[in-house]
PDB file of N, CA and C in Angstrom:
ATOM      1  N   UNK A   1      13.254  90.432 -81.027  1.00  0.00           N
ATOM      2  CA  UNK A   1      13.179  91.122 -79.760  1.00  0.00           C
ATOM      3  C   UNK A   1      12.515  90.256 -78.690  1.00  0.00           C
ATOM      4  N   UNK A   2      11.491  89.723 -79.134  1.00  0.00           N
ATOM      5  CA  UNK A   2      10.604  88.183 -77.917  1.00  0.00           C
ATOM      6  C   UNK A   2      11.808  87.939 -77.189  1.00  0.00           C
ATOM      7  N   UNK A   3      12.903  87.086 -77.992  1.00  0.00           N
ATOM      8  CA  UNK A   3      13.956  86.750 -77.563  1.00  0.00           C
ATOM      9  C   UNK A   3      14.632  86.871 -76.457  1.00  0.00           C
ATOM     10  N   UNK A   4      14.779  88.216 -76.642  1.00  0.00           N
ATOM     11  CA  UNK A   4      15.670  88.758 -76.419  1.00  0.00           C
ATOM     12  C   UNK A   4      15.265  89.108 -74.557  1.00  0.00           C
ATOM     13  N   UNK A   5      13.932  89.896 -74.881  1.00  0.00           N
ATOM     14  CA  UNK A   5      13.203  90.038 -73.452  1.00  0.00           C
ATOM     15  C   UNK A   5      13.152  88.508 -72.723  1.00  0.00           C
ATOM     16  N   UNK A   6      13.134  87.501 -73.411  1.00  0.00           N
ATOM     17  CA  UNK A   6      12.565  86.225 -72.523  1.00  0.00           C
ATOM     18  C   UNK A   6      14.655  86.189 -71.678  1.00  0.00           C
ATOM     19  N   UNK A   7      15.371  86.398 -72.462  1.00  0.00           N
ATOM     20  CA  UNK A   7      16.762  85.694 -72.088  1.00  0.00           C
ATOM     21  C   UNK A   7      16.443  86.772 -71.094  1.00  0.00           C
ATOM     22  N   UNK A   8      16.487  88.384 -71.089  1.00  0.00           N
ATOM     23  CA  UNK A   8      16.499  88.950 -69.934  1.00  0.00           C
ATOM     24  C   UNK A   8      15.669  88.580 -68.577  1.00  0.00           C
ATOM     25  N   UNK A   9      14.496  88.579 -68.819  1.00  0.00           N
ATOM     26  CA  UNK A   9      13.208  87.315 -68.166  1.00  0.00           C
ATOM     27  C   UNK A   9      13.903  86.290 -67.463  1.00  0.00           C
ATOM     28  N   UNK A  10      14.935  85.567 -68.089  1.00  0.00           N
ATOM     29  CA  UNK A  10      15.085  84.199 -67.456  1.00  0.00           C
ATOM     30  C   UNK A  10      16.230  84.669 -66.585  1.00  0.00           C
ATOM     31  N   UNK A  11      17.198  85.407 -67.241  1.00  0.00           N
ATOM     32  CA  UNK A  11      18.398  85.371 -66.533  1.00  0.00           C
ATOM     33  C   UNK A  11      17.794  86.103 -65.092  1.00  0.00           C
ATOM     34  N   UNK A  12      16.766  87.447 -64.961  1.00  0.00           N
ATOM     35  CA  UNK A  12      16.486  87.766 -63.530  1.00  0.00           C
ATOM     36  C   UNK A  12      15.748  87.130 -62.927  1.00  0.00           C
ATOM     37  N   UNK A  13      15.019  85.780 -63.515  1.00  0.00           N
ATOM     38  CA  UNK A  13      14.416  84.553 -62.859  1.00  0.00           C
ATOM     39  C   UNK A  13      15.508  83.823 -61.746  1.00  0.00           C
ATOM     40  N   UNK A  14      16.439  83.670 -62.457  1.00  0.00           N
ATOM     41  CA  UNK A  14      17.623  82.408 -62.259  1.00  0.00           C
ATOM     42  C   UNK A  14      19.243  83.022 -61.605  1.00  0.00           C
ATOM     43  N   UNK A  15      19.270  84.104 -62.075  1.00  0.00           N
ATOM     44  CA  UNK A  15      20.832  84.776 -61.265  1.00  0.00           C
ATOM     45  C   UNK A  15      20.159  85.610 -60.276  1.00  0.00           C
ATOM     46  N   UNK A  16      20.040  85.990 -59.049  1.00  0.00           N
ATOM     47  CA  UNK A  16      20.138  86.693 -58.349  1.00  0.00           C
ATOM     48  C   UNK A  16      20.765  88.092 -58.542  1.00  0.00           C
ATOM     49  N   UNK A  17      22.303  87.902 -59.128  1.00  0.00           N
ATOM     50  CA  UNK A  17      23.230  89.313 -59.658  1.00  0.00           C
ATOM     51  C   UNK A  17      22.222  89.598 -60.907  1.00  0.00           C
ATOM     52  N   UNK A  18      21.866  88.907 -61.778  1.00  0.00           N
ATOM     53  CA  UNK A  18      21.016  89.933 -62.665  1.00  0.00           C
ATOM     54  C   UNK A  18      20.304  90.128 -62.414  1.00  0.00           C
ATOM     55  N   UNK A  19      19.409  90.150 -61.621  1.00  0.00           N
ATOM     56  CA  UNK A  19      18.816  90.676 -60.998  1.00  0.00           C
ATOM     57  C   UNK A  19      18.616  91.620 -60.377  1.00  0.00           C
ATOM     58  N   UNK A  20      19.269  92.378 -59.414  1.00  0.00           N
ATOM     59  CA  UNK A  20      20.158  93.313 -58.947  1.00  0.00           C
ATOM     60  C   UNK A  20      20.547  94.336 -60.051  1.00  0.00           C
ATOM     61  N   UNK A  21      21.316  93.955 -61.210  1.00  0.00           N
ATOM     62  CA  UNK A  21      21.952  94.633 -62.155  1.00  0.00           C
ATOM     63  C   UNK A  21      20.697  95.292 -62.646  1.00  0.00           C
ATOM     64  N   UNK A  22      19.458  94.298 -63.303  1.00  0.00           N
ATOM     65  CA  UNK A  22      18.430  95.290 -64.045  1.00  0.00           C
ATOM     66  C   UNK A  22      17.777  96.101 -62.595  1.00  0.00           C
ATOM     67  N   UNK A  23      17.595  95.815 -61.611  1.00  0.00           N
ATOM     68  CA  UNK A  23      16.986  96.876 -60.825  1.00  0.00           C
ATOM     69  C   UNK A  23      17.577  97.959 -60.355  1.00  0.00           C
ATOM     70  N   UNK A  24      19.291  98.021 -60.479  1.00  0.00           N
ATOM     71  CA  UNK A  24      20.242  99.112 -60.910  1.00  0.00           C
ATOM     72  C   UNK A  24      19.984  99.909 -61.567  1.00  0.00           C
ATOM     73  N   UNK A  25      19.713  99.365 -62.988  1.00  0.00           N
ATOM     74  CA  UNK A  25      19.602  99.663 -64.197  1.00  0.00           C
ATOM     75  C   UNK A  25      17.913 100.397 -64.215  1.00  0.00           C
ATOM     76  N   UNK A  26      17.331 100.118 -63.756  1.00  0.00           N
ATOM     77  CA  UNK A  26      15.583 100.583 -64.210  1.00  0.00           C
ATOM     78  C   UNK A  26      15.396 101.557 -62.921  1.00  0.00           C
ATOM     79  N   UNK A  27      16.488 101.756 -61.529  1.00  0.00           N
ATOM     80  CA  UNK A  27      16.457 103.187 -60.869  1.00  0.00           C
ATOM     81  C   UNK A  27      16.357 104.698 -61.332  1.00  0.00           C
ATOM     82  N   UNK A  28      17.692 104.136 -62.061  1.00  0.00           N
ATOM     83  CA  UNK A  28      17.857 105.704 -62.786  1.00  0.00           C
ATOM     84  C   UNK A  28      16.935 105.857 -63.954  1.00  0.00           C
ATOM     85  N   UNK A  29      16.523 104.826 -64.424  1.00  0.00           N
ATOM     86  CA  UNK A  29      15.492 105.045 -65.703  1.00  0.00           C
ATOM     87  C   UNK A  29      14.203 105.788 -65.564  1.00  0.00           C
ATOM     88  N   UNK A  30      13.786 106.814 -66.424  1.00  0.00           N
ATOM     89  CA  UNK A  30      12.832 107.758 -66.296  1.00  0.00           C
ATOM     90  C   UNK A  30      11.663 106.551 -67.394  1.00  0.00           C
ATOM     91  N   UNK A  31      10.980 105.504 -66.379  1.00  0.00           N
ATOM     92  CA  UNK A  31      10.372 104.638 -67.317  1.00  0.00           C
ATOM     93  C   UNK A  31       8.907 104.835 -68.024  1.00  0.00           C
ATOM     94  N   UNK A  32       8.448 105.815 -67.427  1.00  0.00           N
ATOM     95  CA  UNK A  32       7.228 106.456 -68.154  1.00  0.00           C
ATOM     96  C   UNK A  32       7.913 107.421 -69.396  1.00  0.00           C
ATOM     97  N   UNK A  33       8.823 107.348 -69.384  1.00  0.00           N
ATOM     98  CA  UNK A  33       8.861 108.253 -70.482  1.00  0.00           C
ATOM     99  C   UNK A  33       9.789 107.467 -72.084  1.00  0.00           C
ATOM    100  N   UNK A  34      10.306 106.055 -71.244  1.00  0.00           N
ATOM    101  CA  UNK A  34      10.767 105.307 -72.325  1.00  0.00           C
ATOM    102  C   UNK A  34       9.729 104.235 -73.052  1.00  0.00           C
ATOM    103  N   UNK A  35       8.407 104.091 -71.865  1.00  0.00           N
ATOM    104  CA  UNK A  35       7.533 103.386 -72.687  1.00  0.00           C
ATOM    105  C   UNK A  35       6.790 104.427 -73.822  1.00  0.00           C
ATOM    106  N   UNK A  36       6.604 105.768 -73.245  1.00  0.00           N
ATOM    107  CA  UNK A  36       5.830 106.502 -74.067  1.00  0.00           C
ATOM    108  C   UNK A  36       6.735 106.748 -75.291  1.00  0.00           C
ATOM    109  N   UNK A  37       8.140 106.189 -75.342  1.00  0.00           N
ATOM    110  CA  UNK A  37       8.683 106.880 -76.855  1.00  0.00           C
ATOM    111  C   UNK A  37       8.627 105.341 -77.481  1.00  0.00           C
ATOM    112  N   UNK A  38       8.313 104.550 -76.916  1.00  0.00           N
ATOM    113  CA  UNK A  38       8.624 102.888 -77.448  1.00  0.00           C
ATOM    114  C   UNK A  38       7.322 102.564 -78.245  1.00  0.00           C
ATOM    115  N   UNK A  39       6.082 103.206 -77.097  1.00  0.00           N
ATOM    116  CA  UNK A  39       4.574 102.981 -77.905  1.00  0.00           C
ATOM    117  C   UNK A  39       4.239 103.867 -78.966  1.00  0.00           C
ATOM    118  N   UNK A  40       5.090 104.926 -78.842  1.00  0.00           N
ATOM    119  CA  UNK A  40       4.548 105.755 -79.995  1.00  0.00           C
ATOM    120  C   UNK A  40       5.227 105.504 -80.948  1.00  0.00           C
ATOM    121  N   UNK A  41       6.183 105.048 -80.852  1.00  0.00           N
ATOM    122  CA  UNK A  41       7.363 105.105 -82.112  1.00  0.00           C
ATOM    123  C   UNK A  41       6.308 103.578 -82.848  1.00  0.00           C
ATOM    124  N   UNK A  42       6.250 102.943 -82.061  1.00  0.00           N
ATOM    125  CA  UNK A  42       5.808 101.238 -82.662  1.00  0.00           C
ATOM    126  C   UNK A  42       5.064 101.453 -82.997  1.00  0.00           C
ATOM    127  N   UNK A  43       3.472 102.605 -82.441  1.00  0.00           N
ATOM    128  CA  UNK A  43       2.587 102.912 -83.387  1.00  0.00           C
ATOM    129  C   UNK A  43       2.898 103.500 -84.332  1.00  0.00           C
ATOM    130  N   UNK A  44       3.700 104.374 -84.707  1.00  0.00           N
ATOM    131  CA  UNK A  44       3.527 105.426 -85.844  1.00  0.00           C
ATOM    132  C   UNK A  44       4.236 103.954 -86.923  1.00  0.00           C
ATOM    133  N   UNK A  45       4.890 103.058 -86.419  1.00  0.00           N
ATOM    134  CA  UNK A  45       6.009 102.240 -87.507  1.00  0.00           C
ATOM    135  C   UNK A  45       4.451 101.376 -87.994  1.00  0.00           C
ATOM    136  N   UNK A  46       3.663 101.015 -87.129  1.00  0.00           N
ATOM    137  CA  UNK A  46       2.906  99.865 -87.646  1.00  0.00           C
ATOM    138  C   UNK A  46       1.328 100.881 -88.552  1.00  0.00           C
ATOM    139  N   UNK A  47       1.061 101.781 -87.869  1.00  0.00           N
ATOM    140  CA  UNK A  47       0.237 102.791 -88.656  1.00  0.00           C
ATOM    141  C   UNK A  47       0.412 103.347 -90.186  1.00  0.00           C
ATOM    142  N   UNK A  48       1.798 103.652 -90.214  1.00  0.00           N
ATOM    143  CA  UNK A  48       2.216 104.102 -91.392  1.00  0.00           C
ATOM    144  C   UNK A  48       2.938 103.525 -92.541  1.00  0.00           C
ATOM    145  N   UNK A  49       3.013 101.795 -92.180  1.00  0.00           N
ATOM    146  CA  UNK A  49       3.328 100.601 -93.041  1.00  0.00           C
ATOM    147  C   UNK A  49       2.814 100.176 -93.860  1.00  0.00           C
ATOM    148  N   UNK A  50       3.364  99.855 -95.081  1.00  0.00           N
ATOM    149  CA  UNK A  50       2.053  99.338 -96.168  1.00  0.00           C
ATOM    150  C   UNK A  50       3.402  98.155 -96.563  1.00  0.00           C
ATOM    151  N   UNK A  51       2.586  97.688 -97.726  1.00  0.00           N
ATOM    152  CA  UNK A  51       3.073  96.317 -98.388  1.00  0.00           C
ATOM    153  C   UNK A  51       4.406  96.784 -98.650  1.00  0.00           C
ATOM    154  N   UNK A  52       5.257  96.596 -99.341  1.00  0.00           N
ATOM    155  CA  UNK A  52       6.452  96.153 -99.270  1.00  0.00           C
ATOM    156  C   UNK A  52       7.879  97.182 -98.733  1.00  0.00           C
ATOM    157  N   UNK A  53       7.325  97.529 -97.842  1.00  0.00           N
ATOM    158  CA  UNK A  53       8.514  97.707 -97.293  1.00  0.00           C
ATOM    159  C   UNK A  53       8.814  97.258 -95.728  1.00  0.00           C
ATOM    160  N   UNK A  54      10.260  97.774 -95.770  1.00  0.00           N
ATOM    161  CA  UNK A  54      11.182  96.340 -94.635  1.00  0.00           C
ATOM    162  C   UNK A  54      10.290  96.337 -92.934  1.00  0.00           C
ATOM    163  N   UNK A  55       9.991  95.421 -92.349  1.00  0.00           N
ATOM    164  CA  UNK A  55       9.817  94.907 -91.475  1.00  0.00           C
ATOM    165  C   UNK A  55      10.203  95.709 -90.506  1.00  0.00           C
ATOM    166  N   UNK A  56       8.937  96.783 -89.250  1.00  0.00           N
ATOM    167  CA  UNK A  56       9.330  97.539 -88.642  1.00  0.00           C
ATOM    168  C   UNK A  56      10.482  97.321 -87.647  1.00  0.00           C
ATOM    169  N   UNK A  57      10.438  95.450 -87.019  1.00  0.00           N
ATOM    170  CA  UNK A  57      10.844  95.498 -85.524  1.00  0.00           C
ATOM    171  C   UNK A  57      12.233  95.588 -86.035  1.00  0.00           C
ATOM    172  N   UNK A  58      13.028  95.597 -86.809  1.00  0.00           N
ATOM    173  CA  UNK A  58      14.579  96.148 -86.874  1.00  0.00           C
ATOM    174  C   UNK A  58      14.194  97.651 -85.925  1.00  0.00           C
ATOM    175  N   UNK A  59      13.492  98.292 -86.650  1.00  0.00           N
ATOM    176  CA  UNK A  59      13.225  99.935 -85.965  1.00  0.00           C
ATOM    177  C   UNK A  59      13.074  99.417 -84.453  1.00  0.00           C
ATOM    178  N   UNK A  60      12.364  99.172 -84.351  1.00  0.00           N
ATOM    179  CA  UNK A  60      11.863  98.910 -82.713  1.00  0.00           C
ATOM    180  C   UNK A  60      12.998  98.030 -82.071  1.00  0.00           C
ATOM    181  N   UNK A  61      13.707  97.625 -82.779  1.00  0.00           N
ATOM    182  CA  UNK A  61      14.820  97.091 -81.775  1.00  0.00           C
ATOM    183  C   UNK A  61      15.796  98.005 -81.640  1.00  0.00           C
ATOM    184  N   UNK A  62      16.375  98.636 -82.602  1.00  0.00           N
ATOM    185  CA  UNK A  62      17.046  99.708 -82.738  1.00  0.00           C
ATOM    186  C   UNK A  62      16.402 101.003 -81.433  1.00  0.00           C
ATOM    187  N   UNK A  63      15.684 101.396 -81.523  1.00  0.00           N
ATOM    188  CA  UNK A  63      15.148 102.129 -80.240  1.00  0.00           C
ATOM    189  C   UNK A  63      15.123 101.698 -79.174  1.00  0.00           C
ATOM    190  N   UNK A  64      14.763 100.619 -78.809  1.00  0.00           N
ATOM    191  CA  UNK A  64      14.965 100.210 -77.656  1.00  0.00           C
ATOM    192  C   UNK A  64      16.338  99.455 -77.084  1.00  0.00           C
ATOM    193  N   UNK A  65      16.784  99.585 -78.021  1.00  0.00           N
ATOM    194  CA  UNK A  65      19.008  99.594 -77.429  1.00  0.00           C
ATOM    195  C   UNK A  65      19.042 100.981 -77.576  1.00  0.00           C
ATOM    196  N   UNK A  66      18.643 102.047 -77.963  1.00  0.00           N
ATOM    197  CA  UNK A  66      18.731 103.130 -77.775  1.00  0.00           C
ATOM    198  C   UNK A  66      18.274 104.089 -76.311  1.00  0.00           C
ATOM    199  N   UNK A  67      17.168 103.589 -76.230  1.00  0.00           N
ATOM    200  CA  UNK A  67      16.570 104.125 -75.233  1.00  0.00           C
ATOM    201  C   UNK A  67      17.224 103.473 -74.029  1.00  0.00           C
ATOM    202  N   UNK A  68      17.697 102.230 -73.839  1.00  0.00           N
ATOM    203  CA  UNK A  68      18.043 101.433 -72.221  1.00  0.00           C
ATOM    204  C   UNK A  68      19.582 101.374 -71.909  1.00  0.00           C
ATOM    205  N   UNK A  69      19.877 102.311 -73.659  1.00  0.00           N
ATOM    206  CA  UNK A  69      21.691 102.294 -73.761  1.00  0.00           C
ATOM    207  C   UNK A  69      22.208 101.645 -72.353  1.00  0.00           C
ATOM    208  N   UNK A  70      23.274 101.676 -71.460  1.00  0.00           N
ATOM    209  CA  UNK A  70      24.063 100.987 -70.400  1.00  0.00           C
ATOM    210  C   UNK A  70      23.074 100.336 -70.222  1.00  0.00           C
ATOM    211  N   UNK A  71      21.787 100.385 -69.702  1.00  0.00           N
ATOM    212  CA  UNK A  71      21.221  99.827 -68.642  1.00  0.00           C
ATOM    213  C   UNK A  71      20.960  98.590 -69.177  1.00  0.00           C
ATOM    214  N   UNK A  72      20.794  98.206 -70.807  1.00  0.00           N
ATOM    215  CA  UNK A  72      20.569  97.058 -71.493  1.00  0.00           C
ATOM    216  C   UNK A  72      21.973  95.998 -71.326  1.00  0.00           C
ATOM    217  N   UNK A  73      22.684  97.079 -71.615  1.00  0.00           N
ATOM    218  CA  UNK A  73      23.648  96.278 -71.440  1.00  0.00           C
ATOM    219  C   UNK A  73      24.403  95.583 -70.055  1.00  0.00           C
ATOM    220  N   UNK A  74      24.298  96.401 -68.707  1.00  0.00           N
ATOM    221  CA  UNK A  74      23.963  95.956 -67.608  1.00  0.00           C
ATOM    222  C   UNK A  74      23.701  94.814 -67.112  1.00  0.00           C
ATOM    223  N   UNK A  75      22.204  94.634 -68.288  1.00  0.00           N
ATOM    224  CA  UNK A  75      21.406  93.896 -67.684  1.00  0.00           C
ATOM    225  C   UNK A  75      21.884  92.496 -68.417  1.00  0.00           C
ATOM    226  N   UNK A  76      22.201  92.172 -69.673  1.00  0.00           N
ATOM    227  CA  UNK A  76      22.374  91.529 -70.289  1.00  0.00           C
ATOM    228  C   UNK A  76      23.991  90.535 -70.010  1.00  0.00           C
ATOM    229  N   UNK A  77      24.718  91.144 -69.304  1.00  0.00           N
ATOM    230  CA  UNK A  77      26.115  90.668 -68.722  1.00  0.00           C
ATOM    231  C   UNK A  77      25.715  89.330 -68.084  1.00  0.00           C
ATOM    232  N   UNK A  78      27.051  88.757 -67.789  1.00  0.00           N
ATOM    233  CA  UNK A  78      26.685  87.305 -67.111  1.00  0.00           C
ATOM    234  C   UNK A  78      26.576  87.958 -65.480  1.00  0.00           C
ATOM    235  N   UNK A  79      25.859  86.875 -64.552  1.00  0.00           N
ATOM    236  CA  UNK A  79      25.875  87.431 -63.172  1.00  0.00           C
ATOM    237  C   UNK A  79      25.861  85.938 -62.467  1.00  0.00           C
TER     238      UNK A  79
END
């Protein structure tokens, strides 16, 4: 996920249109309420983890293409 945020990071550094696209995209977004399901979800994944089982951030990536559905993808297009 680092990744993933830095390519979004760079591309609204460097394209102007993506730029535009994620601030499209984060209008309609109700964003107090997607961090509050992102922090809680990541706490309850890292709180309630013990030794061997699978590696939360699959979960946490999975939610958060969930939660930004179009708008991730929006943002992520060439510009």
């Amino acid at each position: 996920m680092p990744g993933t945020l830095a390519a979004v990071g760079g591309l609204a550094l460097t394209r102007p249109a993506a730029a535009q696209r994620i601030r499209t995209a984060l209008r309609d977004t109700d964003t107090g309420a997607v961090a509050l399901a992102l922090v809680g979800t990541v706490h309850h994944l890292l709180m309630t983890g013990w030794a061997g089982v699978p590696d939360p951030r699959g979960q946490a990536e999975r939610l958060v293409t969930m939660l930004v559905g179009p708008a991730g993808a929006a943002a992520g297009g060439p510009g």
